[in-house]
Protein backbone atom coordinates (compact mmCIF):
# COMPACT_ATOMS: atom_id res chain seq x y z
CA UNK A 1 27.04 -21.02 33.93
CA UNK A 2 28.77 -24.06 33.24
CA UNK A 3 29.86 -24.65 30.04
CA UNK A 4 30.71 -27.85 27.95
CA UNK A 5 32.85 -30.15 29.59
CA UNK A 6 32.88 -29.29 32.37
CA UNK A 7 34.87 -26.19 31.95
CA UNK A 8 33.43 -22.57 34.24
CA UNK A 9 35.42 -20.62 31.27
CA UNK A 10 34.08 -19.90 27.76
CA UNK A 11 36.46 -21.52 25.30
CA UNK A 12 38.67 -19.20 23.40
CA UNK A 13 36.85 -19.65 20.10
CA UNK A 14 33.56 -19.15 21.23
CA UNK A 15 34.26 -15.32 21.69
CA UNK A 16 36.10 -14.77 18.20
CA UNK A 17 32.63 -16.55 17.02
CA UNK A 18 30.28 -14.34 19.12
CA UNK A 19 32.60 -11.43 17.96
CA UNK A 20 31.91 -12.25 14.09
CA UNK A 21 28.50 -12.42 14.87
CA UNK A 22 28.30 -9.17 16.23
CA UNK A 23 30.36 -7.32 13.90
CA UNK A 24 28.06 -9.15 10.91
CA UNK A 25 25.22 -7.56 12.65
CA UNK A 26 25.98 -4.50 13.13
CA UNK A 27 27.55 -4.79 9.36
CA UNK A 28 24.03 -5.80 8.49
CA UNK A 29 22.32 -2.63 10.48
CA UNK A 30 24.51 -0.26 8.81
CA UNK A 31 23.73 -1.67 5.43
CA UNK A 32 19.69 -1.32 6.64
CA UNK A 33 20.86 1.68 7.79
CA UNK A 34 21.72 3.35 4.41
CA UNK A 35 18.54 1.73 2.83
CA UNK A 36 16.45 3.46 5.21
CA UNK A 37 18.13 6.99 4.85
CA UNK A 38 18.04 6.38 1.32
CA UNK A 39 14.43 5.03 1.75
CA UNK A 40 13.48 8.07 3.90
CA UNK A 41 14.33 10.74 1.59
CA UNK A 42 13.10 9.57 -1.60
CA UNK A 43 9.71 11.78 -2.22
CA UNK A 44 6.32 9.61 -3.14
CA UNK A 45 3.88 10.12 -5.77
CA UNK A 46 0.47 9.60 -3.05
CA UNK A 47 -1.45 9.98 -6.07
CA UNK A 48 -3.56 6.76 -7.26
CA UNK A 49 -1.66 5.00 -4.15
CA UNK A 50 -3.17 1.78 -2.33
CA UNK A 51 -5.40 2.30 0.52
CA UNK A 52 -4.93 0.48 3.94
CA UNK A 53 -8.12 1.46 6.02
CA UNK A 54 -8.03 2.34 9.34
CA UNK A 55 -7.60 -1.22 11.12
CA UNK A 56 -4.33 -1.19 9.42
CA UNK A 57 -3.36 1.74 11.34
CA UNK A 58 -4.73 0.66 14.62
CA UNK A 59 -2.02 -1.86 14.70
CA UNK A 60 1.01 0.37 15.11
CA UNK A 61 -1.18 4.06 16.44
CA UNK A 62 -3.51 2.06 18.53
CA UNK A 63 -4.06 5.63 21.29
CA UNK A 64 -4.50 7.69 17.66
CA UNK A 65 -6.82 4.54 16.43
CA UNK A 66 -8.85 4.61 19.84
CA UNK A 67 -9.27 8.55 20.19
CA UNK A 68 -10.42 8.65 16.77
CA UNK A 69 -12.82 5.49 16.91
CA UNK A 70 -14.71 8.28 19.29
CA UNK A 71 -14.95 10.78 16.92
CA UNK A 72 -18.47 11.51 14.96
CA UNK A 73 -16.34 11.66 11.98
CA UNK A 74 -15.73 7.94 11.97
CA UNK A 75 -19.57 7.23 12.32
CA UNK A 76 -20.31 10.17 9.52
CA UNK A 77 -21.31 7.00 6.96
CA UNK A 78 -22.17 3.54 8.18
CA UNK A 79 -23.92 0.52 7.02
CA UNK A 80 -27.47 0.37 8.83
CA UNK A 81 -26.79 -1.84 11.32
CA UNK A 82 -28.78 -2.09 14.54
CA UNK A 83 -25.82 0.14 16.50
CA UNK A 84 -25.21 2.88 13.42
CA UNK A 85 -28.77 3.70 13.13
CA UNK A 86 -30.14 6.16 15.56
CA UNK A 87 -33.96 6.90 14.90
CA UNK A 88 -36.98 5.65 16.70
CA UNK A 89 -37.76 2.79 13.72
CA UNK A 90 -40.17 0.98 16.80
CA UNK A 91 -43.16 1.63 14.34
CA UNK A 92 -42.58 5.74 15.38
CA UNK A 93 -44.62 8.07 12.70
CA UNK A 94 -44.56 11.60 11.54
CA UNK A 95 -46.95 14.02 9.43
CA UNK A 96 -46.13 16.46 7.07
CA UNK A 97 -47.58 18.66 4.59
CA UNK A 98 -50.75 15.68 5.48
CA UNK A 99 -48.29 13.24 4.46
CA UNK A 100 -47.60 10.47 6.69
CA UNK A 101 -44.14 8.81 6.95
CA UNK A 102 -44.23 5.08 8.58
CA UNK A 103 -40.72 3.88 10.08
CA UNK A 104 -40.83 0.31 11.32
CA UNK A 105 -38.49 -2.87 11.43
CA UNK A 106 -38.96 -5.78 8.70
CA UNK A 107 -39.42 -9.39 9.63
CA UNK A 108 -35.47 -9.90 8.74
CA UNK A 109 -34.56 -6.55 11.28
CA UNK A 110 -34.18 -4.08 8.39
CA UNK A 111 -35.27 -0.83 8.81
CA UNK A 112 -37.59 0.41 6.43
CA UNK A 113 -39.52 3.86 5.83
CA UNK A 114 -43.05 4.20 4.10
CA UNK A 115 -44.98 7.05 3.25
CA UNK A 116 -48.59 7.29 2.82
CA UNK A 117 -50.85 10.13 1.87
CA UNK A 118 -54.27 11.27 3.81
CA UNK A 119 -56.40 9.05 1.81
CA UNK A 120 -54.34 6.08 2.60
CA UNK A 121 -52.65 5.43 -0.57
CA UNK A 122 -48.75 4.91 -0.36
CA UNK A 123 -46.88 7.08 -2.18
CA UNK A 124 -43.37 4.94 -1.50
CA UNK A 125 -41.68 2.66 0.08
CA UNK A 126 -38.27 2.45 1.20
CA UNK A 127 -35.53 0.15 3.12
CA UNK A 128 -32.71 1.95 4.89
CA UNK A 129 -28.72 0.56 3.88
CA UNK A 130 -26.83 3.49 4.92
CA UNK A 131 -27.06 6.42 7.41
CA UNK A 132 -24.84 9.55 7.40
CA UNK A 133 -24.31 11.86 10.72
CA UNK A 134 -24.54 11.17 14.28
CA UNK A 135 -24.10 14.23 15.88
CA UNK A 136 -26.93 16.59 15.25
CA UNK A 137 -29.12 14.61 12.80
CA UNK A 138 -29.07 11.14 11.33
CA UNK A 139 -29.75 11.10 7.21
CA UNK A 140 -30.83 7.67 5.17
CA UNK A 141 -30.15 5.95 2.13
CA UNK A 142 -31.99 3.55 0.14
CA UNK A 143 -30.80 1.95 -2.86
CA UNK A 144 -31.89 2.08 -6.26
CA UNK A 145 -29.96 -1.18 -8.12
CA UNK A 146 -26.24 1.17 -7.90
CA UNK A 147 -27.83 4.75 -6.94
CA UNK A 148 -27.90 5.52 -3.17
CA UNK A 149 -31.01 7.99 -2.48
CA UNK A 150 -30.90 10.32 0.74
CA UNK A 151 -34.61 9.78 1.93
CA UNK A 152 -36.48 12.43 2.87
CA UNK A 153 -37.13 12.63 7.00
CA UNK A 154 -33.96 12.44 9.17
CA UNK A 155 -33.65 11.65 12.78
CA UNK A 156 -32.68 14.76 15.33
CA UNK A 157 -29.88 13.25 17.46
CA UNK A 158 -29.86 16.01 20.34
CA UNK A 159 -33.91 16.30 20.24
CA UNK A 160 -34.56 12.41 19.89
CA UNK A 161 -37.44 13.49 16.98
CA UNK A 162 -38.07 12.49 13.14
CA UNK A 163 -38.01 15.55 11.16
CA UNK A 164 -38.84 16.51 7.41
CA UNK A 165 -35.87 17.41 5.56
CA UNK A 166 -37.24 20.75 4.25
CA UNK A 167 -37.15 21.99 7.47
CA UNK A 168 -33.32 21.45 7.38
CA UNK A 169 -32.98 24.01 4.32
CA UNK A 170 -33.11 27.80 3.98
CA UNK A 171 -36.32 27.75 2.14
CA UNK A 172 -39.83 28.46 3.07
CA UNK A 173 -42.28 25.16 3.34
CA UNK A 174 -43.83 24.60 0.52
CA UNK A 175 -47.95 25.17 0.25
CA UNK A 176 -50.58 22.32 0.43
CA UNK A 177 -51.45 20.76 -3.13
CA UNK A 178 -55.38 20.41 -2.06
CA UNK A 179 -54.80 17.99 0.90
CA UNK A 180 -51.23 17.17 0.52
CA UNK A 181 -47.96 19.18 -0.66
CA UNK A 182 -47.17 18.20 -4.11
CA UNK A 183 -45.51 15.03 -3.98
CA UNK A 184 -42.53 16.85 -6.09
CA UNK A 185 -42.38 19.47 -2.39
CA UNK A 186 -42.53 16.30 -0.44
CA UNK A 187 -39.40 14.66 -2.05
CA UNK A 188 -37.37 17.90 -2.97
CA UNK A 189 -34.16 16.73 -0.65
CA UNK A 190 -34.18 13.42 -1.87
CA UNK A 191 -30.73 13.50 -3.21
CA UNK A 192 -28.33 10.83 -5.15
CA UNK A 193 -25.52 9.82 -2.91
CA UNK A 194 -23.49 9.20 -5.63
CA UNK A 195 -22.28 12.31 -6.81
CA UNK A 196 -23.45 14.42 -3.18
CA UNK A 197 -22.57 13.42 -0.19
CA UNK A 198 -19.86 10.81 -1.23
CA UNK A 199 -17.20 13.24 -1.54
CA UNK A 200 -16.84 14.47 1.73
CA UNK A 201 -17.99 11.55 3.44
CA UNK A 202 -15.83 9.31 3.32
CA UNK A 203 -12.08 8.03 1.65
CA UNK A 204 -11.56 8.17 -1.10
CA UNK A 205 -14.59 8.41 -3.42
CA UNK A 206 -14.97 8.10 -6.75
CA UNK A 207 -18.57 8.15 -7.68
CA UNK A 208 -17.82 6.25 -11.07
CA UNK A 209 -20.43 7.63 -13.61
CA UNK A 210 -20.44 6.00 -16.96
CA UNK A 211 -23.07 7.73 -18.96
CA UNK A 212 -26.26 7.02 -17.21
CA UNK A 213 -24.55 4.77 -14.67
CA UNK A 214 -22.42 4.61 -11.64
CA UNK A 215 -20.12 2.11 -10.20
CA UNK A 216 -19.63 4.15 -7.11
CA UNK A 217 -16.40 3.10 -4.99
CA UNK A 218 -14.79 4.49 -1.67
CA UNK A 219 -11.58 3.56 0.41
CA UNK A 220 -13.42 2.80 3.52
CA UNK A 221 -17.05 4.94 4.62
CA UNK A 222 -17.17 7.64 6.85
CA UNK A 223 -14.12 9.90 7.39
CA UNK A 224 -11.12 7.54 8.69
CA UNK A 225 -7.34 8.19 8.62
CA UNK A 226 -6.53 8.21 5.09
CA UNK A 227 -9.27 11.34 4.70
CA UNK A 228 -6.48 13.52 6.25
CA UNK A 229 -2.68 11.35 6.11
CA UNK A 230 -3.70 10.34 2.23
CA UNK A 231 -3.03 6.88 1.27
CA UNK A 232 -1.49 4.18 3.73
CA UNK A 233 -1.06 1.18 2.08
CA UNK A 234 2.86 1.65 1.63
CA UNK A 235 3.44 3.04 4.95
CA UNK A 236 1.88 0.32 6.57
CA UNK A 237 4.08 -1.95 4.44
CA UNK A 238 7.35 -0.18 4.76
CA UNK A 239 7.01 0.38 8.70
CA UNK A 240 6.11 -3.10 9.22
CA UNK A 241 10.10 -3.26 9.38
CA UNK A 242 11.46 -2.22 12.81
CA UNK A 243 14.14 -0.97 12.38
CA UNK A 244 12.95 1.36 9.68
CA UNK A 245 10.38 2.40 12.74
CA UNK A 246 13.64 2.97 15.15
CA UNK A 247 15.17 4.87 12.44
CA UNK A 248 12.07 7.11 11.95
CA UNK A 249 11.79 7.57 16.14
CA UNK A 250 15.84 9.02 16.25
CA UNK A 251 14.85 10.85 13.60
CA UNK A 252 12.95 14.27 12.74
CA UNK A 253 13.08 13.50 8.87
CA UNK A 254 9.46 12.74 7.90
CA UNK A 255 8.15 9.43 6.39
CA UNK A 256 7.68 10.25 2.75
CA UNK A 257 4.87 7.28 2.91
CA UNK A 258 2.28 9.14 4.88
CA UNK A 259 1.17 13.25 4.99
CA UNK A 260 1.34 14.77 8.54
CA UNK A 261 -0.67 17.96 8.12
CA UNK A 262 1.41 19.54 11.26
CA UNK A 263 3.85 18.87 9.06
CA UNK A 264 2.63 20.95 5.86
CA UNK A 265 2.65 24.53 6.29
CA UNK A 266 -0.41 26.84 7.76
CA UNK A 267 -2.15 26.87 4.23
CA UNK A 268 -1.61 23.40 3.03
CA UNK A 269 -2.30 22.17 6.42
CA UNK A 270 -5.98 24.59 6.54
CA UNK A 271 -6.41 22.81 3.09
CA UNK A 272 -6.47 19.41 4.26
CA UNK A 273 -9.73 20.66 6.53
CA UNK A 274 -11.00 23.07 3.70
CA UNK A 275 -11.82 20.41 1.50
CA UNK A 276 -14.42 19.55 3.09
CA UNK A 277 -15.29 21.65 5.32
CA UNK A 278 -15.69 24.55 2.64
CA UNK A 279 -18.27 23.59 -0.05
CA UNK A 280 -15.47 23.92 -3.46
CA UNK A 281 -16.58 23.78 -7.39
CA UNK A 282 -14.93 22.16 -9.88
CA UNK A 283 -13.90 23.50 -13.50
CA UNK A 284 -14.18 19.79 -15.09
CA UNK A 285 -17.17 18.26 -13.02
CA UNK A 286 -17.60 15.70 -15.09
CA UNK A 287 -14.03 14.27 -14.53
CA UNK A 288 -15.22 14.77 -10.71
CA UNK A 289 -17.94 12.50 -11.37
CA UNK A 290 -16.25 9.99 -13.15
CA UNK A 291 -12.82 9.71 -11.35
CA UNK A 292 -13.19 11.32 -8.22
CA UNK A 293 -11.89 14.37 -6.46
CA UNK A 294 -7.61 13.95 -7.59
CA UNK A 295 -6.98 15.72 -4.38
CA UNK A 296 -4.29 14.40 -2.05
CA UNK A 297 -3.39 15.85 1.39
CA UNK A 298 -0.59 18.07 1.01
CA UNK A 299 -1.30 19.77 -2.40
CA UNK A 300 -2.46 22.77 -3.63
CA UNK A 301 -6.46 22.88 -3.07
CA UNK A 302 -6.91 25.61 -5.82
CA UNK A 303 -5.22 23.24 -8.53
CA UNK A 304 -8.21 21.12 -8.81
CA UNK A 305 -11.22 23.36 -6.94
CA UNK A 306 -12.38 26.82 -5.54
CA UNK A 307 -14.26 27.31 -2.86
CA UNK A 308 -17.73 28.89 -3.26
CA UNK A 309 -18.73 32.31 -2.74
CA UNK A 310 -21.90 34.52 -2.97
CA UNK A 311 -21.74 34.78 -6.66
CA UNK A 312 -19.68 32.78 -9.33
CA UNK A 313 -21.60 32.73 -12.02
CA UNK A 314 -23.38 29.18 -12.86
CA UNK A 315 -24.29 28.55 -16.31
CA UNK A 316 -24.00 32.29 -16.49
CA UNK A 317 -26.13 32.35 -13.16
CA UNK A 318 -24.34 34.96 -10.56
CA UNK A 319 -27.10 34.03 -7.41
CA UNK A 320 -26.92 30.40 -7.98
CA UNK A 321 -25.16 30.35 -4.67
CA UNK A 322 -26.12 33.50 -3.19
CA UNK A 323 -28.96 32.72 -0.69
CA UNK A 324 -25.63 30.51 1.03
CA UNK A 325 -24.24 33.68 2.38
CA UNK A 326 -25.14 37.02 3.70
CA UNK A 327 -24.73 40.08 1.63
CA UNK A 328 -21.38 40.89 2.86
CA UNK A 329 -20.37 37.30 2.04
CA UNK A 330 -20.24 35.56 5.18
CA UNK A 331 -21.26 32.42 4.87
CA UNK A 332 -24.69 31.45 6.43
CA UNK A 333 -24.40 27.49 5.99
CA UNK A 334 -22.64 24.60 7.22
CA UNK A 335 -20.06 23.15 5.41
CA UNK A 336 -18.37 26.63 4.22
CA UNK A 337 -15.82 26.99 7.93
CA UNK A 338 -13.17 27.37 5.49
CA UNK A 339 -14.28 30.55 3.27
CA UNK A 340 -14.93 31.77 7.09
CA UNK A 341 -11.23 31.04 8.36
CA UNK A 342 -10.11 32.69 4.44
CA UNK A 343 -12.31 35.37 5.60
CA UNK A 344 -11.11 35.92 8.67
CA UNK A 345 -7.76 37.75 10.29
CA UNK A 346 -6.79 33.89 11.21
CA UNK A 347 -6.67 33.21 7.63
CA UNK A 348 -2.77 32.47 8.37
CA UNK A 349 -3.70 29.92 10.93
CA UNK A 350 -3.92 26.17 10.59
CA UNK A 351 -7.35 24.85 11.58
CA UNK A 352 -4.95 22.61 13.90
C-alpha cells in the first residue's frame, strides 16, 4: 500500500486515530452490550401485544419459515383462491337425501355451490370465500354481510369425492321428508364461522360480537407462527438489531420477546398444543365471543378454560357432551388429543 506522499509507512498519527476509533467502538459495544443484558432480562407482558405475521418471520427463520410453509396447518384457512380450493367445482354434482348440490365456476372464476331439490326448485345458493382443511377434507364458507357460514358438502382430499357433511358426524342420517330430508336435516352442519371454527383456526381471533353483530378479526388465517411463539411484532423489531441477535446466539438466556414452547416446561409446553387440539369450555363465553380467547403461549390453560369431558353439566345438562367419548371417557372425536395425552401415562410428556 502506498500511502500519501509518497511515504510506504503509515504516519504516526494515523494509528493513535485508528486506535481512538477502535477503543470508541468497542466503548460503544459495551454500552449496547449492557442495554441488551438489561434488554434480555426484562420479562414482557405478550398479552394484547402487536402481531407480525409470518412473512415477518421468514426474514430472519427462513429454514423454520420454509418447513412450515409445508405444513397443512398453514393451509388450515385460506381465501378461495384457485390454488387453496381443492374440490372438483368443474360443474361436479352430488345427491343427497334427493337433494341435489350443483358446484360450478362463475363467469368472474368464483366458485359457487347451489342446491336444488327433486322437483327442480332451488333451495339456495351460495359463493365460496374461504375454505378450511387440506388434509383429509376441505370445508367452505360463504358470507352473509359479516357472518361466515360453513356450507354444507365438503370435499374428501384423500378420496377426491364431494361428501354431505352429516356423514362427517356421529349421528344417524336423518329420514326422507316425503321426497326430500327436511330442509332443516339438510342444513344441520351449516355452522357460523364466527364464533366456531375461528378459534382454533387461525391467530389470533377475536370473533367480535356486539349484540346481534360481529366484527370478526384474526392476526393472520390459518395456523402460522404466532399460534404457538405468541405475538411477534416486538421481537421482530428488537432483533432487527444485530448485535442484539449476536448477543442472543453467545447466549442461552431466552428472548423475553417471543415464547419457545421447548422452552416452557412439559405442561405449559403440552398446553400450547392442548388448546386446540383438546376441545376446552369457557366459564364467561360471552367475553370469549366478544374479545377472544385471552390465552397466550406460556400460561396456565386452566386460568381461562377446561377441557371437555363426558359429562360437565350444560345448562344443568350432564350428556351434553357425552356421545364425544366412550363410557370410560376416552375420547371418540377429533380435536380432544389432549384429554387423551391427560389421560394417558405420558401425561408428563410434552406433545414435542
Amino acid at each position: 500500500m502506498v500511502y500519501a506522499r509518497g511515504v510506504d509507512a503509515p504516519p504516526r498519527w494515523l494509528g493513535r486515530t485508528l486506535g481512538l476509533a477502535a477503543l470508541a467502538a468497542l466503548g460503544g459495544l459495551a454500552a449496547d452490550a449492557r442495554t441488551i443484558a438489561d434488554d434480555l432480562a426484562r420479562a414482557r407482558d405478550l398479552h394484547g401485544a402487536e402481531h407480525a405475521t409470518s412473512g415477518a418471520c421468514q426474514r430472519c427463520h427462513p429454514a423454520e419459515f420454509e418447513s412450515w410453509a409445508r405444513t397443512f396447518h398453514r393451509t388450515m384457512t385460506q381465501d378461495a383462491t384457485a390454488q387453496a380450493v381443492l374440490g372438483d367445482f368443474d360443474r361436479a354434482s352430488l345427491e343427497y337425501g334427493g337433494v341435489t348440490a350443483h358446484f360450478e365456476r362463475t363467469e368472474d372464476g368464483a366458485f359457487a355451490m347451489h342446491f336444488v331439490g327433486p322437483s327442480g326448485l332451488e333451495w339456495s345458493r351460495a359463493t365460496v370465500v374461504r375454505t378450511i382443511g387440506s388434509r383429509r377434507y376441505q370445508q367452505y364458507l360463504a358470507a352473509d354481510g359479516d357472518v361466515l357460514f360453513r356450507l354444507p358438502v365438503a370435499w374428501h382430499v384423500e378420496e377426491r369425492r364431494w361428501f354431505h357433511m352429516n356423514g362427517a358426524f356421529l349421528t344417524p342420517d336423518p329420514p326422507r321428508d316425503g321426497p326430500h330430508v327436511a330442509p332443516a336435516d339438510y342444513y344441520r352442519h351449516v355452522t357460523r364461522w364466527n364464533d366456531n371454527c375461528i378459534f382454533c383456526h387461525n391467530v389470533s381471533p377475536r370473533p367480535g360480537h356486539d349484540g346481534d353483530a360481529w366484527r370478526s378479526e384474526v392476526a393472520e388465517l390459518g395456523v402460522a407462527c404466532e399460534a404457538c411463539h405468541g405475538p411477534a411484532a416486538e421481537h421482530a423489531a428488537a432483533n432487527a438489531d444485530p448485535v442484539r441477535r449476536y448477543a442472543l446466539h453467545l447466549s442461552d438466556a431466552p428472548d423475553p420477546t417471543i415464547v419457545n414452547p421447548r422452552r416452557l416446561s412439559p405442561e405449559r409446553s403440552a398446553e400450547v398444543c392442548g388448546r386446540c387440539h383438546g376441545q376446552r369450555i369457557a366459564p364467561d363465553v360471552g367475553r370469549f365471543l366478544r374479545d377472544g380467547d385471552p390465552y397466550v403461549p406460556g400460561d396456565v390453560l386452566g386460568d381461562y378454560t377446561r377441557p371437555l369431558a363426558r359429562d360437565p353439566p350444560l345448562a344443568g345438562d350432564r350428556t351434553a357432551f357425552a356421545e364425544r367419548f366412550w363410557p370410560d371417557g376416552t375420547a371418540r372425536l377429533t380435536a380432544y388429543e389432549y384429554q387423551g395425552l391427560l389421560a394417558s401415562r405420558c401425561a408428563e410428556l410434552p406433545c414435542t
